[in-house]
N, C-alpha and C. Protein backbone atom coordinates (compact mmCIF):
# COMPACT_ATOMS: atom_id res chain seq x y z
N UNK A 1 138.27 147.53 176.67
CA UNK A 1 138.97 148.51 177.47
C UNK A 1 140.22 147.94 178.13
N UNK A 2 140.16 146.81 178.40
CA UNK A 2 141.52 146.13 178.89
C UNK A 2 142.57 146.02 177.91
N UNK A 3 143.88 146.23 178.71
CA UNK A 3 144.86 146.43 177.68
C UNK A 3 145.35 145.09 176.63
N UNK A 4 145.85 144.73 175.78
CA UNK A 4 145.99 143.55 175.11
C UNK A 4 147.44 142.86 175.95
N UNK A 5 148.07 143.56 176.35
CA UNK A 5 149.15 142.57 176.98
C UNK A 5 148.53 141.65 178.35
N UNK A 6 147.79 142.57 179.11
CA UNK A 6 146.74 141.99 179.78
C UNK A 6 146.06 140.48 179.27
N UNK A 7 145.12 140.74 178.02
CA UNK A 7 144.37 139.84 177.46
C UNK A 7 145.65 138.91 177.24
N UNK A 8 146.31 139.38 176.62
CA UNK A 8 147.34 138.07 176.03
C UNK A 8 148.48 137.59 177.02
N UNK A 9 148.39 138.03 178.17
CA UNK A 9 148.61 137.17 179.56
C UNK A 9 147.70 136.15 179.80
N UNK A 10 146.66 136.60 180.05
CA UNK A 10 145.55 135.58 180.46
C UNK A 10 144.55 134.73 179.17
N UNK A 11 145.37 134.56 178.30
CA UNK A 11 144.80 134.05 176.99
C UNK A 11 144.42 132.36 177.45
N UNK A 12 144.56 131.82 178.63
CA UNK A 12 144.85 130.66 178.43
C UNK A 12 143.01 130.23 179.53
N UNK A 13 142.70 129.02 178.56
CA UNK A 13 141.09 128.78 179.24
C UNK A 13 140.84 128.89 180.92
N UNK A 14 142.03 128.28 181.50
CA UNK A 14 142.02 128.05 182.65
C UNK A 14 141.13 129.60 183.69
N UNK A 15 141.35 130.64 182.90
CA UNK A 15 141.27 132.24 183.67
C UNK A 15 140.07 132.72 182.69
N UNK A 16 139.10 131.98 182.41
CA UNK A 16 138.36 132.58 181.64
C UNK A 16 136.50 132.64 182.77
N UNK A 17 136.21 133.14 182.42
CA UNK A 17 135.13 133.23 183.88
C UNK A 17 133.78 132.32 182.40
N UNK A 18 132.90 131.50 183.63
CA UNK A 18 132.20 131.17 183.15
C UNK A 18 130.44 131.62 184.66
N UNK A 19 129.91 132.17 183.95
CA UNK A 19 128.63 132.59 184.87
C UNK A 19 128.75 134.03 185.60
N UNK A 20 128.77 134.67 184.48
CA UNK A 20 129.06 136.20 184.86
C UNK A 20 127.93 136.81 185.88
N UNK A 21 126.87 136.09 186.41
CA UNK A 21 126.07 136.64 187.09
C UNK A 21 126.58 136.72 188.56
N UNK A 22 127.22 135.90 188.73
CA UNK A 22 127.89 135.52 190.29
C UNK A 22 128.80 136.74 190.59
N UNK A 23 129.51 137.46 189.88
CA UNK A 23 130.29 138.40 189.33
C UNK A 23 129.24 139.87 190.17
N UNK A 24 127.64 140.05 188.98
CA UNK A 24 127.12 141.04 189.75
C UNK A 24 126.26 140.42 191.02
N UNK A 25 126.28 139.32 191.55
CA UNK A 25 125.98 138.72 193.04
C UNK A 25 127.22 139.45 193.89
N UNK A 26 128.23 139.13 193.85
CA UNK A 26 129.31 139.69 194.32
C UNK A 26 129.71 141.05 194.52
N UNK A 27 129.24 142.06 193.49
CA UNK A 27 129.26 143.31 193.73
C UNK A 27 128.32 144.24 194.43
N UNK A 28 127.18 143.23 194.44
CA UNK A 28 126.09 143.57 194.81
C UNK A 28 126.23 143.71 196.53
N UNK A 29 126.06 142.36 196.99
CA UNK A 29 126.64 142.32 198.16
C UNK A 29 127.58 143.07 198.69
N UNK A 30 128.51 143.81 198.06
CA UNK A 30 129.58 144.52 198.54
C UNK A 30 129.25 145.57 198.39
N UNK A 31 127.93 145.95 197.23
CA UNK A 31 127.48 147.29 197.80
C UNK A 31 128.36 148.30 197.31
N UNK A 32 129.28 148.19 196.81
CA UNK A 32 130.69 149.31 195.96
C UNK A 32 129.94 149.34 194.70
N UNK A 33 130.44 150.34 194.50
CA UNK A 33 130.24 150.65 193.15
C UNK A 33 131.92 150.51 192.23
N UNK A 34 131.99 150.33 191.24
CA UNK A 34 133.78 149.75 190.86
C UNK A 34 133.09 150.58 188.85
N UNK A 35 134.41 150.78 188.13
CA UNK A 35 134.88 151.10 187.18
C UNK A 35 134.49 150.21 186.13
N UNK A 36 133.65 151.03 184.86
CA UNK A 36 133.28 149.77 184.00
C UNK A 36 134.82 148.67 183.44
N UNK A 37 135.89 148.76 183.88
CA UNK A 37 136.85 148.09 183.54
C UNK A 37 137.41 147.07 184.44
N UNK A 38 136.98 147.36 185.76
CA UNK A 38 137.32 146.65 186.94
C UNK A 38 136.26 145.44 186.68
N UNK A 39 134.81 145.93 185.99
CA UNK A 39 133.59 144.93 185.90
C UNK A 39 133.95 143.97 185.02
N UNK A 40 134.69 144.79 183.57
CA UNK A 40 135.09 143.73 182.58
C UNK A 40 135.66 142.94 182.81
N UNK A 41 136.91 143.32 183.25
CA UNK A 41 138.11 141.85 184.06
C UNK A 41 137.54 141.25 184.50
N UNK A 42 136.77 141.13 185.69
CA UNK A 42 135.98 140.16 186.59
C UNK A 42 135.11 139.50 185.91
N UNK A 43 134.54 140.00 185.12
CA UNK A 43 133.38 139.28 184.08
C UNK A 43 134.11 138.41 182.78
N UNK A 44 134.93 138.98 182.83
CA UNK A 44 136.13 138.22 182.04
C UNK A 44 136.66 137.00 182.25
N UNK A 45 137.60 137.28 183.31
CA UNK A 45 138.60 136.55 183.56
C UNK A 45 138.43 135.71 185.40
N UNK A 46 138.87 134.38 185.52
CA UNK A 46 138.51 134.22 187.05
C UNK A 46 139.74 133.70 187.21
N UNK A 47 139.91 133.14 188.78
CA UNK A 47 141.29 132.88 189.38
C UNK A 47 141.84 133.67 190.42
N UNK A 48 142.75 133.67 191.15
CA UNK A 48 143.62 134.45 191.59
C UNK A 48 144.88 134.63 190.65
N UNK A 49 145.33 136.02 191.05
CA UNK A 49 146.42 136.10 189.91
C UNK A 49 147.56 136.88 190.61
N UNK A 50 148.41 136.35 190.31
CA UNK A 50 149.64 136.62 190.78
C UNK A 50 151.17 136.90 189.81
N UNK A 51 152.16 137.16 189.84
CA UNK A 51 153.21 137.35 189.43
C UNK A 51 154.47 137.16 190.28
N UNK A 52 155.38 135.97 189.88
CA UNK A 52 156.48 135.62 190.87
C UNK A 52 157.47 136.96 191.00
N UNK A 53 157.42 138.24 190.75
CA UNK A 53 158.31 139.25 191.18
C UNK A 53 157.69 140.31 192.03
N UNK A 54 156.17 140.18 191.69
CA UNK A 54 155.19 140.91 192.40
C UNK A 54 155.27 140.28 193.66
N UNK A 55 155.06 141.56 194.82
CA UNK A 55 154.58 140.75 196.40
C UNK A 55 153.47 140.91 196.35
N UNK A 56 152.46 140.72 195.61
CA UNK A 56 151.11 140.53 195.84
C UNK A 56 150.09 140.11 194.96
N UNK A 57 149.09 139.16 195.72
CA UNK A 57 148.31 138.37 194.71
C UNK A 57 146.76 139.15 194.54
N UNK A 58 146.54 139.10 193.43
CA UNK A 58 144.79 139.87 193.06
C UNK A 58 144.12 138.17 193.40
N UNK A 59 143.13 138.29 194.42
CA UNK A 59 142.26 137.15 194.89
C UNK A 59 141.05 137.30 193.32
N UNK A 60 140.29 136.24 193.46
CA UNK A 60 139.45 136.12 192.71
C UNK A 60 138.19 136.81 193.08
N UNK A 61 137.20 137.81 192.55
CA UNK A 61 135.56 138.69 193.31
C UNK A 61 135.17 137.39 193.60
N UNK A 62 135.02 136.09 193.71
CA UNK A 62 133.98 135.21 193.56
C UNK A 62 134.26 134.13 194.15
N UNK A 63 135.08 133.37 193.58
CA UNK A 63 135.47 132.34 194.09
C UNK A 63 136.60 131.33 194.79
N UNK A 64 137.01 132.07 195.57
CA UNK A 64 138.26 131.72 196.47
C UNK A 64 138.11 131.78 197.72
N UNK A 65 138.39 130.85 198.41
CA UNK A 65 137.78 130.52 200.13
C UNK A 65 137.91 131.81 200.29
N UNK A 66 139.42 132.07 200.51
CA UNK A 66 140.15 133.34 200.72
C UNK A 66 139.80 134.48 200.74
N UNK A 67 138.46 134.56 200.56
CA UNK A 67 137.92 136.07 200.24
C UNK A 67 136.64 136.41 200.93
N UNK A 68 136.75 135.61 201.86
CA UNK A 68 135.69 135.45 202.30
C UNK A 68 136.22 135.66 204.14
């Protein structure tokens, strides 16, 4: 469901999520309910992500002090 320019942004290992369970630990706790596509990315892909023209950074569901 994610778009391919998407995927082929984040093609690189560094953004690749490893332990997708932490993922539904995280949603769980938050108690939201989110979009089967919002689940894929996250189960997907990890990091914070950003863009130098964008003013704003997407934090990581999981693992970033920052989010806490």
């Amino acid at each position: 469901m994610l778009p391919d320019k998407l995927n082929q942004a984040l093609e690189g290992e560094i953004y690749i999520r490893e332990g997708k369970a932490a993922v539904k630990d995280a949603l769980s706790r938050l108690e939201v309910k989110v979009s089967q596509t919002f689940t894929e990315f996250y189960n997907r892909y990890a990091r914070p992500f950003w863009e130098e023209y964008v003013p704003f950074e997407l934090l990581d569901l999981v693992d970033q002090e920052n989010n806490k």
